[in-house]
N, C-alpha and C. Protein backbone atom coordinates (compact mmCIF):
# COMPACT_ATOMS: atom_id res chain seq x y z
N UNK A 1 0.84 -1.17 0.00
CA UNK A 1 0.00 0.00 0.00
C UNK A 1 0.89 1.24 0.00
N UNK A 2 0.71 1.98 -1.24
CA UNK A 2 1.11 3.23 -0.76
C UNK A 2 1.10 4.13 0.16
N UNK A 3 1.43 5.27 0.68
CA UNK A 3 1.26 5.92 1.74
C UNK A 3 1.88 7.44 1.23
N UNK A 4 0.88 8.31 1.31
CA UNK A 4 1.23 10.01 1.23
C UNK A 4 1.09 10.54 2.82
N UNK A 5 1.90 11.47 2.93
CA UNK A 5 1.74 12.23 3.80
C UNK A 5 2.08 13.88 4.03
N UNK A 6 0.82 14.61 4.71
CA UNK A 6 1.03 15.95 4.36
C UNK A 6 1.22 16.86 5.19
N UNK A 7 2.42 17.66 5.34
CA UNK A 7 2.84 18.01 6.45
C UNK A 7 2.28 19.90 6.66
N UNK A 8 1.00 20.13 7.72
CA UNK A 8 0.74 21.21 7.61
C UNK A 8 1.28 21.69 8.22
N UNK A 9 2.42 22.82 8.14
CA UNK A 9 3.03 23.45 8.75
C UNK A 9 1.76 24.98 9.21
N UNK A 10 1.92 25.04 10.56
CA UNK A 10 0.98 26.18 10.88
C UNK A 10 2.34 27.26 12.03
N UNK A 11 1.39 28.15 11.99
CA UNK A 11 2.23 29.46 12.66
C UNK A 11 2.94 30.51 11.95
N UNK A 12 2.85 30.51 10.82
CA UNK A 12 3.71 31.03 9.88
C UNK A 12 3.61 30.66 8.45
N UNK A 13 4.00 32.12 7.77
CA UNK A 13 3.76 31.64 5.98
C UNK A 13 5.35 30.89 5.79
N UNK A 14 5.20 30.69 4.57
CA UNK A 14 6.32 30.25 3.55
C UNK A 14 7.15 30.94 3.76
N UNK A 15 8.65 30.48 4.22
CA UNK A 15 9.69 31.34 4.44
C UNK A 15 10.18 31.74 3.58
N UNK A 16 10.94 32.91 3.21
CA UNK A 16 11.55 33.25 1.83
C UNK A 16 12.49 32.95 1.36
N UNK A 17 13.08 32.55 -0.35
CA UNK A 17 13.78 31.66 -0.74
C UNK A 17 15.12 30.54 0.29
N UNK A 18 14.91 31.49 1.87
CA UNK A 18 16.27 30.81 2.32
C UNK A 18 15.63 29.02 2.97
N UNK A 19 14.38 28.72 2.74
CA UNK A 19 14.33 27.86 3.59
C UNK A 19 13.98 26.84 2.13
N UNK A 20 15.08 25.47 2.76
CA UNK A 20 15.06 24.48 1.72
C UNK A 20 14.15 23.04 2.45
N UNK A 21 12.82 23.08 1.69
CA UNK A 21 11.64 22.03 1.96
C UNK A 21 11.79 20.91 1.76
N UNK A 22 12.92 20.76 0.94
CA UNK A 22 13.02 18.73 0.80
C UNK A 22 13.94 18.74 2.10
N UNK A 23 14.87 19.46 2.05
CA UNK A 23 15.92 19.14 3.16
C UNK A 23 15.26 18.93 4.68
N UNK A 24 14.48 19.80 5.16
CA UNK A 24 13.65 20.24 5.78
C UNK A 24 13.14 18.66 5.98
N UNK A 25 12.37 18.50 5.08
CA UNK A 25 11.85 17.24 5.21
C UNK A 25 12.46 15.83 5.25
N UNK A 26 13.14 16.35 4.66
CA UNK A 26 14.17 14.57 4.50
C UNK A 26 14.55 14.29 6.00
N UNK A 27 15.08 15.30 7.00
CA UNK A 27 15.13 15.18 8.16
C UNK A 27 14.55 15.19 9.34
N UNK A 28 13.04 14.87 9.00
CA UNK A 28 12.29 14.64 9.79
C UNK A 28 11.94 12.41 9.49
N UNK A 29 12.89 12.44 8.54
CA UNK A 29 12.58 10.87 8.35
C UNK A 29 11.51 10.36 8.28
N UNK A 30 10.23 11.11 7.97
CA UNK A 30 8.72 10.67 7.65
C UNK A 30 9.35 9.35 6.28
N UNK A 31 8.58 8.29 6.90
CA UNK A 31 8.87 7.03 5.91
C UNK A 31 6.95 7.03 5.17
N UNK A 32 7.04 7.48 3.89
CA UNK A 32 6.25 7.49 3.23
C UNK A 32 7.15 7.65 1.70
N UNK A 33 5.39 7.10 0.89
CA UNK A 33 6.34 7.26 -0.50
C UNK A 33 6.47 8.11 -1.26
N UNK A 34 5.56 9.57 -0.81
CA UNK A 34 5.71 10.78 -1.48
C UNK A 34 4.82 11.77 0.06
N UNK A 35 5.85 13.16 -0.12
CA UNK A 35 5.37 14.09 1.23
C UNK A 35 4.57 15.26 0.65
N UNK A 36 3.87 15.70 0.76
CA UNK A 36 3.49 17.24 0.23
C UNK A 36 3.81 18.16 1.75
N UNK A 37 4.13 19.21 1.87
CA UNK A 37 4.28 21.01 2.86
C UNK A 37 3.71 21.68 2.37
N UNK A 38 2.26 22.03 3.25
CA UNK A 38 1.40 22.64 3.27
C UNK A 38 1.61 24.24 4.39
N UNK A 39 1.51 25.65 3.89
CA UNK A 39 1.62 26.08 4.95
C UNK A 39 0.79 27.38 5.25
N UNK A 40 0.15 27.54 6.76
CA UNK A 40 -0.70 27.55 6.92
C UNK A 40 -1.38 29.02 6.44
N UNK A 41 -0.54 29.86 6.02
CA UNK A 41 -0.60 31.18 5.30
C UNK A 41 -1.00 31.02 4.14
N UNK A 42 -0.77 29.64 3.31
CA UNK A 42 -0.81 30.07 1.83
C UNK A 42 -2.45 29.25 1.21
N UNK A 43 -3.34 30.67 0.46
CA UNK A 43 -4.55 30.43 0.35
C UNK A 43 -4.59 29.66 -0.80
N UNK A 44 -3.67 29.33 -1.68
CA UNK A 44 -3.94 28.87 -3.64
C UNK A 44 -3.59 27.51 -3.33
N UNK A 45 -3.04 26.36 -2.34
CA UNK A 45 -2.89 24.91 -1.90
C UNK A 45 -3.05 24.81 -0.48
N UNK A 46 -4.15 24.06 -0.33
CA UNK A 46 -4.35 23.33 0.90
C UNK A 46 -4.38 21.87 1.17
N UNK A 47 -4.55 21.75 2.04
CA UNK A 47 -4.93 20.51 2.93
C UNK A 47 -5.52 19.63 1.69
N UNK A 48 -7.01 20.05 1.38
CA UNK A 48 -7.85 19.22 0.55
C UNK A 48 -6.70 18.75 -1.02
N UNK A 49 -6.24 20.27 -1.38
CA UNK A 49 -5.48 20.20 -2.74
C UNK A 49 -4.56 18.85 -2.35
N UNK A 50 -3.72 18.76 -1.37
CA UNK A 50 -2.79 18.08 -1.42
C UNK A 50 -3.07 16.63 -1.30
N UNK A 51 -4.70 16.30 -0.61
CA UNK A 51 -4.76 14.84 -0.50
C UNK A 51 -5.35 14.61 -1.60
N UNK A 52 -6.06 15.86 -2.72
CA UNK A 52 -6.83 15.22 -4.15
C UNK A 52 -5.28 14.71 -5.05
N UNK A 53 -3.86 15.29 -4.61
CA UNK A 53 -2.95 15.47 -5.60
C UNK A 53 -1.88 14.01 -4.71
N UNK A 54 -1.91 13.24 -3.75
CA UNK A 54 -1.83 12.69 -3.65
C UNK A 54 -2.39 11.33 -3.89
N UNK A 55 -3.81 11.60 -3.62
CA UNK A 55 -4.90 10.43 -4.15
C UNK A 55 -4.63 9.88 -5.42
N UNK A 56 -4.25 11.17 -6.79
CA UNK A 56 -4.39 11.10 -7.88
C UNK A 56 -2.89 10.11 -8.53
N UNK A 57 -1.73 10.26 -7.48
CA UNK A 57 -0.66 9.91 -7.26
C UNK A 57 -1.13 8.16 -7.30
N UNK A 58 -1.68 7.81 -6.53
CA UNK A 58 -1.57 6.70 -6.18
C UNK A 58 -1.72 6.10 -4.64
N UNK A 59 -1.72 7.36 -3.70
CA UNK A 59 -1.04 6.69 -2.35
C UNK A 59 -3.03 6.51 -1.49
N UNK A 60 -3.01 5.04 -1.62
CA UNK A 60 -4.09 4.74 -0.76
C UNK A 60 -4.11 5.12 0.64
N UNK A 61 -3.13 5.67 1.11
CA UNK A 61 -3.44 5.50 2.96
C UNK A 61 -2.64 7.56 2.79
N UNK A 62 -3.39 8.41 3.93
CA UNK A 62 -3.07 9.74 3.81
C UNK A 62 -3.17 10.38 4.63
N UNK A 63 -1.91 10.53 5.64
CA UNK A 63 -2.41 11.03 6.65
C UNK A 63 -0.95 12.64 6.74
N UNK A 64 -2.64 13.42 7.64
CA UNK A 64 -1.94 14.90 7.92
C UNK A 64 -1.23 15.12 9.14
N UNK A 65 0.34 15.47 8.99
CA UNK A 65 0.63 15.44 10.43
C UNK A 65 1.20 17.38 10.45
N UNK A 66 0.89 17.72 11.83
CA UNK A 66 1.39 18.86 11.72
C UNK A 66 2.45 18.91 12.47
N UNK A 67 2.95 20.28 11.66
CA UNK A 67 4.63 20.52 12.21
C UNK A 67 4.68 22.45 12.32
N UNK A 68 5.78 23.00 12.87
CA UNK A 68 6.14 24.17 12.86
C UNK A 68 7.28 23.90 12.60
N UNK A 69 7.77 25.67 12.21
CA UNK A 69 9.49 25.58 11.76
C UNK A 69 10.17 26.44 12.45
N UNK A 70 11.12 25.93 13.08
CA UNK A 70 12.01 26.34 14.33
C UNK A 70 13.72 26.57 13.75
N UNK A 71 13.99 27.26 14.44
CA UNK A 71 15.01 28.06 13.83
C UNK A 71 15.28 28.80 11.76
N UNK A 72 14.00 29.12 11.79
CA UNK A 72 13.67 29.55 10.30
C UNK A 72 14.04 28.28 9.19
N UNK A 73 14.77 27.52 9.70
CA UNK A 73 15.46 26.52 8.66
C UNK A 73 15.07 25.03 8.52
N UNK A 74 14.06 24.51 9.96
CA UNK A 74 14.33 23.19 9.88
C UNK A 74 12.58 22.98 10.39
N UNK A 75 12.11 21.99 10.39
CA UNK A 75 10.24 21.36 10.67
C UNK A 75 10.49 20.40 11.51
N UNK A 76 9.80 20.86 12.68
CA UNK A 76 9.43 20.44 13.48
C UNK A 76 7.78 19.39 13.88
N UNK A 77 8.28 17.95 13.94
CA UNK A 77 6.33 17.53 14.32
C UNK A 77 6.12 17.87 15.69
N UNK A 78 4.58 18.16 15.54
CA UNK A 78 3.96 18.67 16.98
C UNK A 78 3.46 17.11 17.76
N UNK A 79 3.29 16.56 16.86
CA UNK A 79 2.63 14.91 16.98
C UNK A 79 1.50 14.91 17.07
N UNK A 80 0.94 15.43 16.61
CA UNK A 80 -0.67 15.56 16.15
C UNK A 80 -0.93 15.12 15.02
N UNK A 81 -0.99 14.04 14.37
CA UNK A 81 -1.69 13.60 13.16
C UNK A 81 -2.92 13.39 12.72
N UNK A 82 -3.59 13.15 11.40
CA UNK A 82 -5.22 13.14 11.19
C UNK A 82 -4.70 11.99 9.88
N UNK A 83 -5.72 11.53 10.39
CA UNK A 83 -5.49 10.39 9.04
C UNK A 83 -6.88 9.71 8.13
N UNK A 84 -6.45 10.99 6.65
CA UNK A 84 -7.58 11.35 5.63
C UNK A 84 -8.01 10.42 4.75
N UNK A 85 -7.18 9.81 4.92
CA UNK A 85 -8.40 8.25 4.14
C UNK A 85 -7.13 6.85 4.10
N UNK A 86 -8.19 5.82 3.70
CA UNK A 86 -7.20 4.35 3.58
C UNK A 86 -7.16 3.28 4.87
């Protein structure tokens, strides 16, 4: 079974060009087979966008975990997850 997972970052918009999102992510070691960063400022992709664009992907199981970003550079999980279908 596939597995997406979508990381809503809340507290803050999109940092500007200095913050790097795969890196960011790669080091939080989320073991899934594709991640979407959602964040909580930005109105044109959400939550819904990212599990229709995962769904469409392939990944049967989809769950939202949230995170903040601490020291401008790196994502933090709060450990609060929601888990949107599968």
């Amino acid at each position: 079974m596939k597995t997406g997972v979508i990381v809503y970052v809340v507290g803050m918009e999109r940092p500007d060009g200095v913050f790097d999102e795969r890196g960011a992510v790669r080091a939080l070691g989320i073991k899934a087979d594709r991640v979407e960063v959602i964040f909580s400022g930005e109105s044109h992709f959400d939550i819904m966008d990212a599990w229709w664009l995962l769904t469409v992907k392939g990944m049967q199981s989809v769950v939202c975990m949230i995170g903040e970003i601490v020291n401008r550079s790196d994502l933090k999980l709060t450990g609060r997850e929601i888990r949107l279908c599968g």
